[in-house]
PDB file of N, CA and C in Angstrom:
ATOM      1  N   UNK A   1       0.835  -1.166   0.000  1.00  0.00           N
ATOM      2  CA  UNK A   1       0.000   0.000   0.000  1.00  0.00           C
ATOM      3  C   UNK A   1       0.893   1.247   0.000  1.00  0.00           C
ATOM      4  N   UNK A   2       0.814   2.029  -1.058  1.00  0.00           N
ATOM      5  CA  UNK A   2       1.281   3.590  -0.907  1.00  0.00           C
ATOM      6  C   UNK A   2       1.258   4.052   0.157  1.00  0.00           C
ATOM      7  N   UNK A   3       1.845   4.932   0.363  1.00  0.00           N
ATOM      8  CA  UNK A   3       2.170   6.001   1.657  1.00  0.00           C
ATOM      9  C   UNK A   3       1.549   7.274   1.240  1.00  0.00           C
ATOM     10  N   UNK A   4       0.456   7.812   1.880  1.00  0.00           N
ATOM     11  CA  UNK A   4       0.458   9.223   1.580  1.00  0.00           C
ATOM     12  C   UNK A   4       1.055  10.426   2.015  1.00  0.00           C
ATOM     13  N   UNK A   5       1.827  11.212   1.462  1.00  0.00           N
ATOM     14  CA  UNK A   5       2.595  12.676   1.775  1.00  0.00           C
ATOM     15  C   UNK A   5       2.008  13.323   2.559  1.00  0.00           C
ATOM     16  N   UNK A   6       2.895  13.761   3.971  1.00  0.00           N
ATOM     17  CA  UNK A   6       1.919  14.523   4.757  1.00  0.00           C
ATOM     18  C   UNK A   6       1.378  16.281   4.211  1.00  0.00           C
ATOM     19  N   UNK A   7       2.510  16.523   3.145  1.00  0.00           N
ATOM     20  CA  UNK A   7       2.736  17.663   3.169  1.00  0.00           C
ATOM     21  C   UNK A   7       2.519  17.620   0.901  1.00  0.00           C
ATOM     22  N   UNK A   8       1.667  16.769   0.828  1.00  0.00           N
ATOM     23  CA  UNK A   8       1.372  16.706  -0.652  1.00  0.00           C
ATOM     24  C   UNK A   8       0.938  18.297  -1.040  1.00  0.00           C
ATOM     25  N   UNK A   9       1.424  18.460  -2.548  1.00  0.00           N
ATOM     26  CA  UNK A   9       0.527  19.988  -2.962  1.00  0.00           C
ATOM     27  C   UNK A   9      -0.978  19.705  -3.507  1.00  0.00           C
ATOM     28  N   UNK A  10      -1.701  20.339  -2.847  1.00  0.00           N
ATOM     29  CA  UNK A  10      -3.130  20.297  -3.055  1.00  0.00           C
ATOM     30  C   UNK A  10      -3.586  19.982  -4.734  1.00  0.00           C
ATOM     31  N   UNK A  11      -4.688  19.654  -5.001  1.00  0.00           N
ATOM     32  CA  UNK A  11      -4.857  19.489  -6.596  1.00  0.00           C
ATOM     33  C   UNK A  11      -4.279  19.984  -7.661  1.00  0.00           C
ATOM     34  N   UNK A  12      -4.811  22.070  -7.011  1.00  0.00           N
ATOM     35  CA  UNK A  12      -4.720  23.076  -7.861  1.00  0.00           C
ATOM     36  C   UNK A  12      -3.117  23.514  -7.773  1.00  0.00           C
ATOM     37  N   UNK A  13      -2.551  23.564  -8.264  1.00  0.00           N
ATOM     38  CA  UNK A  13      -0.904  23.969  -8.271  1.00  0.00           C
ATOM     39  C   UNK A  13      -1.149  25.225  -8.543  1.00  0.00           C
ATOM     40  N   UNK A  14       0.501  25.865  -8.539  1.00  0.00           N
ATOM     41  CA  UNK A  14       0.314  27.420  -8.848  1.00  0.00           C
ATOM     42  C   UNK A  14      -0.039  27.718 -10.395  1.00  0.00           C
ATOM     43  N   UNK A  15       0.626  26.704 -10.980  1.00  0.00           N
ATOM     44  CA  UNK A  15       0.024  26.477 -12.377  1.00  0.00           C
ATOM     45  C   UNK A  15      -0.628  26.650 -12.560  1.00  0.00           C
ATOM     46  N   UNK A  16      -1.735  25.835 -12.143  1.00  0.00           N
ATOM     47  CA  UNK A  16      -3.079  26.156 -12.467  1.00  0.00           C
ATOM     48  C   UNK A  16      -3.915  26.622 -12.583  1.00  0.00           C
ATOM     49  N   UNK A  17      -4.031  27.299 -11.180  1.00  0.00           N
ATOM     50  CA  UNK A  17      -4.289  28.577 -10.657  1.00  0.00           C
ATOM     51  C   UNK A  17      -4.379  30.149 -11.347  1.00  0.00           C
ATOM     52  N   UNK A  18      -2.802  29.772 -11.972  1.00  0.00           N
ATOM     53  CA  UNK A  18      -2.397  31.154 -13.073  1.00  0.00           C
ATOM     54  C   UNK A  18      -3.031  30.855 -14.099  1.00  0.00           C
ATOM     55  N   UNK A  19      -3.414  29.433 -15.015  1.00  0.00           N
ATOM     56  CA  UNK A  19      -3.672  29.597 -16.485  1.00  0.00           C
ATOM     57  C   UNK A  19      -5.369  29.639 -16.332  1.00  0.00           C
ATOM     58  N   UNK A  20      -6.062  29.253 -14.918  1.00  0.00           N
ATOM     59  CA  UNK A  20      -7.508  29.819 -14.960  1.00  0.00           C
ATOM     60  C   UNK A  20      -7.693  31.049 -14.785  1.00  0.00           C
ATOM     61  N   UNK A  21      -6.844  31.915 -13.679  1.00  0.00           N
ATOM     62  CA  UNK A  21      -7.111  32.939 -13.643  1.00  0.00           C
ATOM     63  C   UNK A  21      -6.769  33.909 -14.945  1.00  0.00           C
ATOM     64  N   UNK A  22      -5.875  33.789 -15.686  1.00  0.00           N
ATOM     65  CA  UNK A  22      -5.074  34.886 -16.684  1.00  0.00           C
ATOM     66  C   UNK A  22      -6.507  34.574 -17.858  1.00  0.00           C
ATOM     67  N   UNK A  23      -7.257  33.719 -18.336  1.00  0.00           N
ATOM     68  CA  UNK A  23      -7.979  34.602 -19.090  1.00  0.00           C
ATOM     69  C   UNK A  23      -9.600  35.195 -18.319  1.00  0.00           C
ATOM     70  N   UNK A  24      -9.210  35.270 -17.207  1.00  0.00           N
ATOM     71  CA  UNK A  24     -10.097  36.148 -16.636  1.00  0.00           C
ATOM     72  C   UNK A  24      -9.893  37.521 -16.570  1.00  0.00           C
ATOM     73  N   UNK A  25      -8.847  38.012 -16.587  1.00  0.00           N
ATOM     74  CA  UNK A  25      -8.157  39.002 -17.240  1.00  0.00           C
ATOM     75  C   UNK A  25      -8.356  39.630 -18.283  1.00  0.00           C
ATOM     76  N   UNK A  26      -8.838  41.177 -18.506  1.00  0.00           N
ATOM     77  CA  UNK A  26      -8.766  41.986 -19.952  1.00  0.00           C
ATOM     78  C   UNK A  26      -7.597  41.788 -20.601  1.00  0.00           C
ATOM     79  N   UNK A  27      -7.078  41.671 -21.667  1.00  0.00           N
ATOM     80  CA  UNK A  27      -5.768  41.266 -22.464  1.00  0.00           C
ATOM     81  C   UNK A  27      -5.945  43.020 -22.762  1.00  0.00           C
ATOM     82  N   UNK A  28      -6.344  44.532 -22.201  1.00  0.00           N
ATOM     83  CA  UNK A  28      -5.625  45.396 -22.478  1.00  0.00           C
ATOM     84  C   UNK A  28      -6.732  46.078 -21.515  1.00  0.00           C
ATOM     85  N   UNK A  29      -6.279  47.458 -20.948  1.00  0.00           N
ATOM     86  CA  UNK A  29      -7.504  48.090 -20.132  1.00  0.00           C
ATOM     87  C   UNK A  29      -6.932  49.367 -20.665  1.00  0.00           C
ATOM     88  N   UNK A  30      -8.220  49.807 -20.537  1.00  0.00           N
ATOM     89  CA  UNK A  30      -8.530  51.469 -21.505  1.00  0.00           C
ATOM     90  C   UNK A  30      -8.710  52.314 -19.828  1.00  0.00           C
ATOM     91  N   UNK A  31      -8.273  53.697 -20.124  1.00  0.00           N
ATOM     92  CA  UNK A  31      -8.443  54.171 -18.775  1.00  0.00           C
ATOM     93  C   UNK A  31     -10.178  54.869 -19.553  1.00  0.00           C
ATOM     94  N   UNK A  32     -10.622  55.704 -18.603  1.00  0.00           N
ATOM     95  CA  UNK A  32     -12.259  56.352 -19.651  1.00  0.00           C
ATOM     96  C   UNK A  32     -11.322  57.231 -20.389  1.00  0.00           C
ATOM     97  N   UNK A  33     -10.373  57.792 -20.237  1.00  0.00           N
ATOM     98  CA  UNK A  33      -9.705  58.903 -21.519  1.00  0.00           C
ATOM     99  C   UNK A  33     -10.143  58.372 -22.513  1.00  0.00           C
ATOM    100  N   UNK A  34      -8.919  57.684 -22.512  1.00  0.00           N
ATOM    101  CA  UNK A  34      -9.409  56.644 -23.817  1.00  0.00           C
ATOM    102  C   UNK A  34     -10.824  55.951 -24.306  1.00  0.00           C
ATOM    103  N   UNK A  35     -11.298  55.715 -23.522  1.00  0.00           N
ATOM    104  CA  UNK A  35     -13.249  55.290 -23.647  1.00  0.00           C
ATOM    105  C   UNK A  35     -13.205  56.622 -24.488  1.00  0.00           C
ATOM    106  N   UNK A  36     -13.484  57.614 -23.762  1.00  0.00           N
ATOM    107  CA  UNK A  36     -14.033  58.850 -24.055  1.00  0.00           C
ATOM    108  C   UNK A  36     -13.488  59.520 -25.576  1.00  0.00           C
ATOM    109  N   UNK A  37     -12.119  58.836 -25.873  1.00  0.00           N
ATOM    110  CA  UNK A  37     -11.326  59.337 -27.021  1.00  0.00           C
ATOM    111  C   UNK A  37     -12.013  58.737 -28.323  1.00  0.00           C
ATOM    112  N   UNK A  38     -12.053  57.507 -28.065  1.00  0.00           N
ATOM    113  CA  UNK A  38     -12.860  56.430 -28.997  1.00  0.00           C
ATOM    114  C   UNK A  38     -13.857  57.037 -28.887  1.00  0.00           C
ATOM    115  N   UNK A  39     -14.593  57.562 -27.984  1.00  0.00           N
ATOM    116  CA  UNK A  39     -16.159  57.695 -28.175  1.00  0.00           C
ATOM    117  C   UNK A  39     -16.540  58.682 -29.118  1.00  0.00           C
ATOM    118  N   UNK A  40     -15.641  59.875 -29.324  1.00  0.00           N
ATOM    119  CA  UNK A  40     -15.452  60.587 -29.985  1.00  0.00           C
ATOM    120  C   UNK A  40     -15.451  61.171 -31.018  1.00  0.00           C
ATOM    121  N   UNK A  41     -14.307  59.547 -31.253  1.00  0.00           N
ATOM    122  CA  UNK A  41     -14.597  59.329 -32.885  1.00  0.00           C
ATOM    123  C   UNK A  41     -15.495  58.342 -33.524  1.00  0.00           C
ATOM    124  N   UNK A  42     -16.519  57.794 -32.750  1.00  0.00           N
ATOM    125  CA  UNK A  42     -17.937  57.154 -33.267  1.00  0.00           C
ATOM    126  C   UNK A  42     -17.799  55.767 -32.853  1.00  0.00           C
ATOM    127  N   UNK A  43     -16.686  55.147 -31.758  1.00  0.00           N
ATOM    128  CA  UNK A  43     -16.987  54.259 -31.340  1.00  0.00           C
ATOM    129  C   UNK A  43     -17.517  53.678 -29.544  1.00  0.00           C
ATOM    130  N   UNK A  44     -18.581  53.220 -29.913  1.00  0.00           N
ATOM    131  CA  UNK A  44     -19.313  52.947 -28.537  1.00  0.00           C
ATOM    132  C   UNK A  44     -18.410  52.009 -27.510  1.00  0.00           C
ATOM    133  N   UNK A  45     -18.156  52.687 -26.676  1.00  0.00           N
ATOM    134  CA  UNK A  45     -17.583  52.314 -25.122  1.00  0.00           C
ATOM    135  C   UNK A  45     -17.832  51.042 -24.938  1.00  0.00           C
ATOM    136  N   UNK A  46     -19.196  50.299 -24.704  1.00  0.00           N
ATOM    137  CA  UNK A  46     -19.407  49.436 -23.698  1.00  0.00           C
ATOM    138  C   UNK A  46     -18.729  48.751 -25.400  1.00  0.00           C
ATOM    139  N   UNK A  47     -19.051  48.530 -26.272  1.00  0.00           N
ATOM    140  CA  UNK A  47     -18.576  47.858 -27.470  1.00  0.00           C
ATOM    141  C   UNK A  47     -16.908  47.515 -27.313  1.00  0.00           C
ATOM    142  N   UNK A  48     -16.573  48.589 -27.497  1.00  0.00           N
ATOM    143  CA  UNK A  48     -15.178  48.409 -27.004  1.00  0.00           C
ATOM    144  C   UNK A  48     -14.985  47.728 -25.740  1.00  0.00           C
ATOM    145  N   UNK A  49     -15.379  47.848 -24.660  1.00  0.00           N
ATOM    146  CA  UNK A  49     -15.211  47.190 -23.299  1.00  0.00           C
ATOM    147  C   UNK A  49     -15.534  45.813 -23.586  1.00  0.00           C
ATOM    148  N   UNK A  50     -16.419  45.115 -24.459  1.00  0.00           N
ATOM    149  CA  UNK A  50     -16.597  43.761 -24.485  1.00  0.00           C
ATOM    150  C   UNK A  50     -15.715  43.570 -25.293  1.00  0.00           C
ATOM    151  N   UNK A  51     -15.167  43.913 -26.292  1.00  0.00           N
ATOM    152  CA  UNK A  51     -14.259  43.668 -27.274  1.00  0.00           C
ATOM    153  C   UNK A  51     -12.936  43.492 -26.263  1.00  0.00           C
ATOM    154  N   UNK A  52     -12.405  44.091 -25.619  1.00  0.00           N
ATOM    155  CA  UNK A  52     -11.028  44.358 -24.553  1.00  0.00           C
ATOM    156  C   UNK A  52     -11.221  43.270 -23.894  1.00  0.00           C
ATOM    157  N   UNK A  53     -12.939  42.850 -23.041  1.00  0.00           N
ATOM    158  CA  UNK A  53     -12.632  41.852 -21.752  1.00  0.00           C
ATOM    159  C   UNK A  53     -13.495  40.422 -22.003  1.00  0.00           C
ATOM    160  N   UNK A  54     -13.773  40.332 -23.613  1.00  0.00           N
ATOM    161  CA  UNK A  54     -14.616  39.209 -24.468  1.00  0.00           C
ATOM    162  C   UNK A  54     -13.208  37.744 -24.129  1.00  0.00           C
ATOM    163  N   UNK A  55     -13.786  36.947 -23.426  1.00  0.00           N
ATOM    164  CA  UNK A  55     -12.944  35.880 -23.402  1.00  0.00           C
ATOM    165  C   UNK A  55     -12.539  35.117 -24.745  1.00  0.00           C
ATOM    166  N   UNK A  56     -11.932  34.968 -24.870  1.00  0.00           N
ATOM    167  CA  UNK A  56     -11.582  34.392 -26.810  1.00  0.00           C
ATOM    168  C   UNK A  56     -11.516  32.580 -26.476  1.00  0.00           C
ATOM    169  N   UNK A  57     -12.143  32.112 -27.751  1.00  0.00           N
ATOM    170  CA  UNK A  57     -12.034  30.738 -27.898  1.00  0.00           C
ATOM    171  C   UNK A  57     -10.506  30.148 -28.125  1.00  0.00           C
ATOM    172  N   UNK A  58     -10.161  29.229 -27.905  1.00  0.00           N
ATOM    173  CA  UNK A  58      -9.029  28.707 -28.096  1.00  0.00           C
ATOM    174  C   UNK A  58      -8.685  28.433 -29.327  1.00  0.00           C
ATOM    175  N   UNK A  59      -7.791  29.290 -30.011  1.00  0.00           N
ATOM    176  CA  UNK A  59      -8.019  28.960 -31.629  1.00  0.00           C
ATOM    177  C   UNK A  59      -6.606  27.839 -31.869  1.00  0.00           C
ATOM    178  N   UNK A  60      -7.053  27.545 -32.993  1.00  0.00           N
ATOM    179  CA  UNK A  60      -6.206  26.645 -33.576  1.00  0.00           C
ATOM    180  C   UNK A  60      -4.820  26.962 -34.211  1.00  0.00           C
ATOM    181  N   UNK A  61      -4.303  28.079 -34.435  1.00  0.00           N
ATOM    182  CA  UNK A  61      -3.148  28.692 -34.997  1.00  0.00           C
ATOM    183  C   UNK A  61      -2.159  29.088 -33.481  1.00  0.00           C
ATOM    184  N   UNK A  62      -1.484  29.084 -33.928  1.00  0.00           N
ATOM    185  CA  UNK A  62      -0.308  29.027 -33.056  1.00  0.00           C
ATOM    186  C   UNK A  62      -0.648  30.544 -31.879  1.00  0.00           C
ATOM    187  N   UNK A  63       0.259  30.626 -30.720  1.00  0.00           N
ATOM    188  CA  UNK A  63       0.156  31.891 -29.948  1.00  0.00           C
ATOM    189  C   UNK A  63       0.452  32.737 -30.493  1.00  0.00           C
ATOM    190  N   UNK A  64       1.289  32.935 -31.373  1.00  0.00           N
ATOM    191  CA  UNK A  64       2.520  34.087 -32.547  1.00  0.00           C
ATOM    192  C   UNK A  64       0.977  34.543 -33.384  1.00  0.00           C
ATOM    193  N   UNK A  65       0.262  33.815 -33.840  1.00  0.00           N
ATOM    194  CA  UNK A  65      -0.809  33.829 -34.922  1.00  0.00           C
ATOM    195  C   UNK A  65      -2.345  34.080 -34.573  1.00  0.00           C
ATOM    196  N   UNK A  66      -2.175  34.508 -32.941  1.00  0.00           N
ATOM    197  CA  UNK A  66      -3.692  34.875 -32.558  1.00  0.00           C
ATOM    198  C   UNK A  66      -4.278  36.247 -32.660  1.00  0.00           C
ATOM    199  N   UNK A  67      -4.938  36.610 -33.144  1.00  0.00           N
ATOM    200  CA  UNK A  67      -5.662  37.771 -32.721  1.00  0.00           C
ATOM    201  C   UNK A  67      -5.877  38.101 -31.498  1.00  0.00           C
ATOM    202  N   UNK A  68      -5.785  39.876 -30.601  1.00  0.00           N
ATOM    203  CA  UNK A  68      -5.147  40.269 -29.949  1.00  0.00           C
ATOM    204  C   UNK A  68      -6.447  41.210 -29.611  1.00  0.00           C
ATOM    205  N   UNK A  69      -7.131  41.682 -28.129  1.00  0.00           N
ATOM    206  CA  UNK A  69      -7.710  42.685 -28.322  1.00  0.00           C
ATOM    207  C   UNK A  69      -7.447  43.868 -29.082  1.00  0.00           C
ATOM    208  N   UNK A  70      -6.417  43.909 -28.722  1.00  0.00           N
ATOM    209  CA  UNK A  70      -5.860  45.498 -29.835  1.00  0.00           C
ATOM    210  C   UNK A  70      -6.196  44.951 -31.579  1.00  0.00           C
ATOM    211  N   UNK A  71      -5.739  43.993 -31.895  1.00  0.00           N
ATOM    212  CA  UNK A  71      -6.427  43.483 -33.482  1.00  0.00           C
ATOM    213  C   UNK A  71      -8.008  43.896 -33.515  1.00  0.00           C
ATOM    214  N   UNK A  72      -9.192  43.282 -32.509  1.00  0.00           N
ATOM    215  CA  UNK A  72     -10.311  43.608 -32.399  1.00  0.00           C
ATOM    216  C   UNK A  72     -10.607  45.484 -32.554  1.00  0.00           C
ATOM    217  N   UNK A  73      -9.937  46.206 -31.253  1.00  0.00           N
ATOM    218  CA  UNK A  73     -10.569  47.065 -32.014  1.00  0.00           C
ATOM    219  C   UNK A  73      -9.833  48.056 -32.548  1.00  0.00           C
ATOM    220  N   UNK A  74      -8.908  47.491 -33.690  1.00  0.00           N
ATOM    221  CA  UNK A  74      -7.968  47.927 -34.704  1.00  0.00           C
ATOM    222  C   UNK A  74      -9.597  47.613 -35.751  1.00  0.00           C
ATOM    223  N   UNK A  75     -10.180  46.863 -35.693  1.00  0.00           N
ATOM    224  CA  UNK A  75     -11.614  45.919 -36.572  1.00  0.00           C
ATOM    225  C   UNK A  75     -12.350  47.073 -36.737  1.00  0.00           C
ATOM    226  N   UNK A  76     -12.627  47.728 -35.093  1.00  0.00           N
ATOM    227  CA  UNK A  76     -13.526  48.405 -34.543  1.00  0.00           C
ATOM    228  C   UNK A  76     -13.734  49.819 -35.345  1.00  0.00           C
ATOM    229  N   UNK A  77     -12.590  50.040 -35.211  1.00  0.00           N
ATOM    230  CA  UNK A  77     -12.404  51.529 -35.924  1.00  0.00           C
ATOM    231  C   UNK A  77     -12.271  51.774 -37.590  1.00  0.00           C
ATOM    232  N   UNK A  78     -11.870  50.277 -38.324  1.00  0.00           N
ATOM    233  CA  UNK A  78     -12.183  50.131 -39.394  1.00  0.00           C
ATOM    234  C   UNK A  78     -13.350  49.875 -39.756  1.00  0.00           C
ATOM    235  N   UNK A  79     -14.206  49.225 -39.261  1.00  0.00           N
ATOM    236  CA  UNK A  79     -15.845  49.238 -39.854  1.00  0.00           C
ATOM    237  C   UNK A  79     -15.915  50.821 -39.684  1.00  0.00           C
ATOM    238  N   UNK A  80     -15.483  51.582 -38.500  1.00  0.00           N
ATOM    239  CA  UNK A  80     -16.082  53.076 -37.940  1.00  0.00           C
ATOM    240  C   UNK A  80     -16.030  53.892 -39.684  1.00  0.00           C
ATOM    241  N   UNK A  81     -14.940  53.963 -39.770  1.00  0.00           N
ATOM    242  CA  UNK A  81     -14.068  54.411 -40.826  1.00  0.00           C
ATOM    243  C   UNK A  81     -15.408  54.127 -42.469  1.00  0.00           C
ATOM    244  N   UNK A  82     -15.296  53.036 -42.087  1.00  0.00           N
ATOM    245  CA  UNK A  82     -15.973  52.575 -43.859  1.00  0.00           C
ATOM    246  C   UNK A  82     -17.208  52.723 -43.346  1.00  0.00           C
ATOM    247  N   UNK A  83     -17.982  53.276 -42.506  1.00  0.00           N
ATOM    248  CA  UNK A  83     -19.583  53.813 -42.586  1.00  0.00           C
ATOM    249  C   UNK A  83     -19.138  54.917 -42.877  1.00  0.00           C
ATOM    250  N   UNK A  84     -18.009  55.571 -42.790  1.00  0.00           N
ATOM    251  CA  UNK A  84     -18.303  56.877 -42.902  1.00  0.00           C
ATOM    252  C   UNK A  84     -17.875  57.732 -44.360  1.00  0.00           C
TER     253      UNK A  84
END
């Protein structure tokens, strides 16, 4: 029969811990300047705010090859652009 460790590390490691918590995380935060700067030029805040803190699916292309909040609303301001 095995011996159990008195002093084993619990399930969750620090590992783990970090790769659930980090995409809970905005991948960029706008201070309101910036809200307010964008807003400015015809793009809606809370839009942008889901775009910044929108959890992303796990894509299939490499980390080097993912789209980036800043790519999103790099998007954002190009649709802005071609309504206008």
């Amino acid at each position: 029969m095995a011996r159990e460790r008195k002093n084993a590390p619990t399930a969750d490691t620090a590992g783990r811990r970090t790769r659930r918590r980090t995409p809970e995380q905005p991948e960029i935060e706008l201070t309101d300047e910036e809200l307010r700067a964008l807003a400015d030029d015809g793009l809606d805040p809370d839009e942008v705010r889901r775009v910044a803190t929108e959890p992303r699916p796990e894509p299939e292309a490499s980390e080097h090859d993912r789209d980036t909040a800043r790519d999103d609303l790099e998007g954002l301001v190009l649709e802005q652009d071609e309504e206008y």
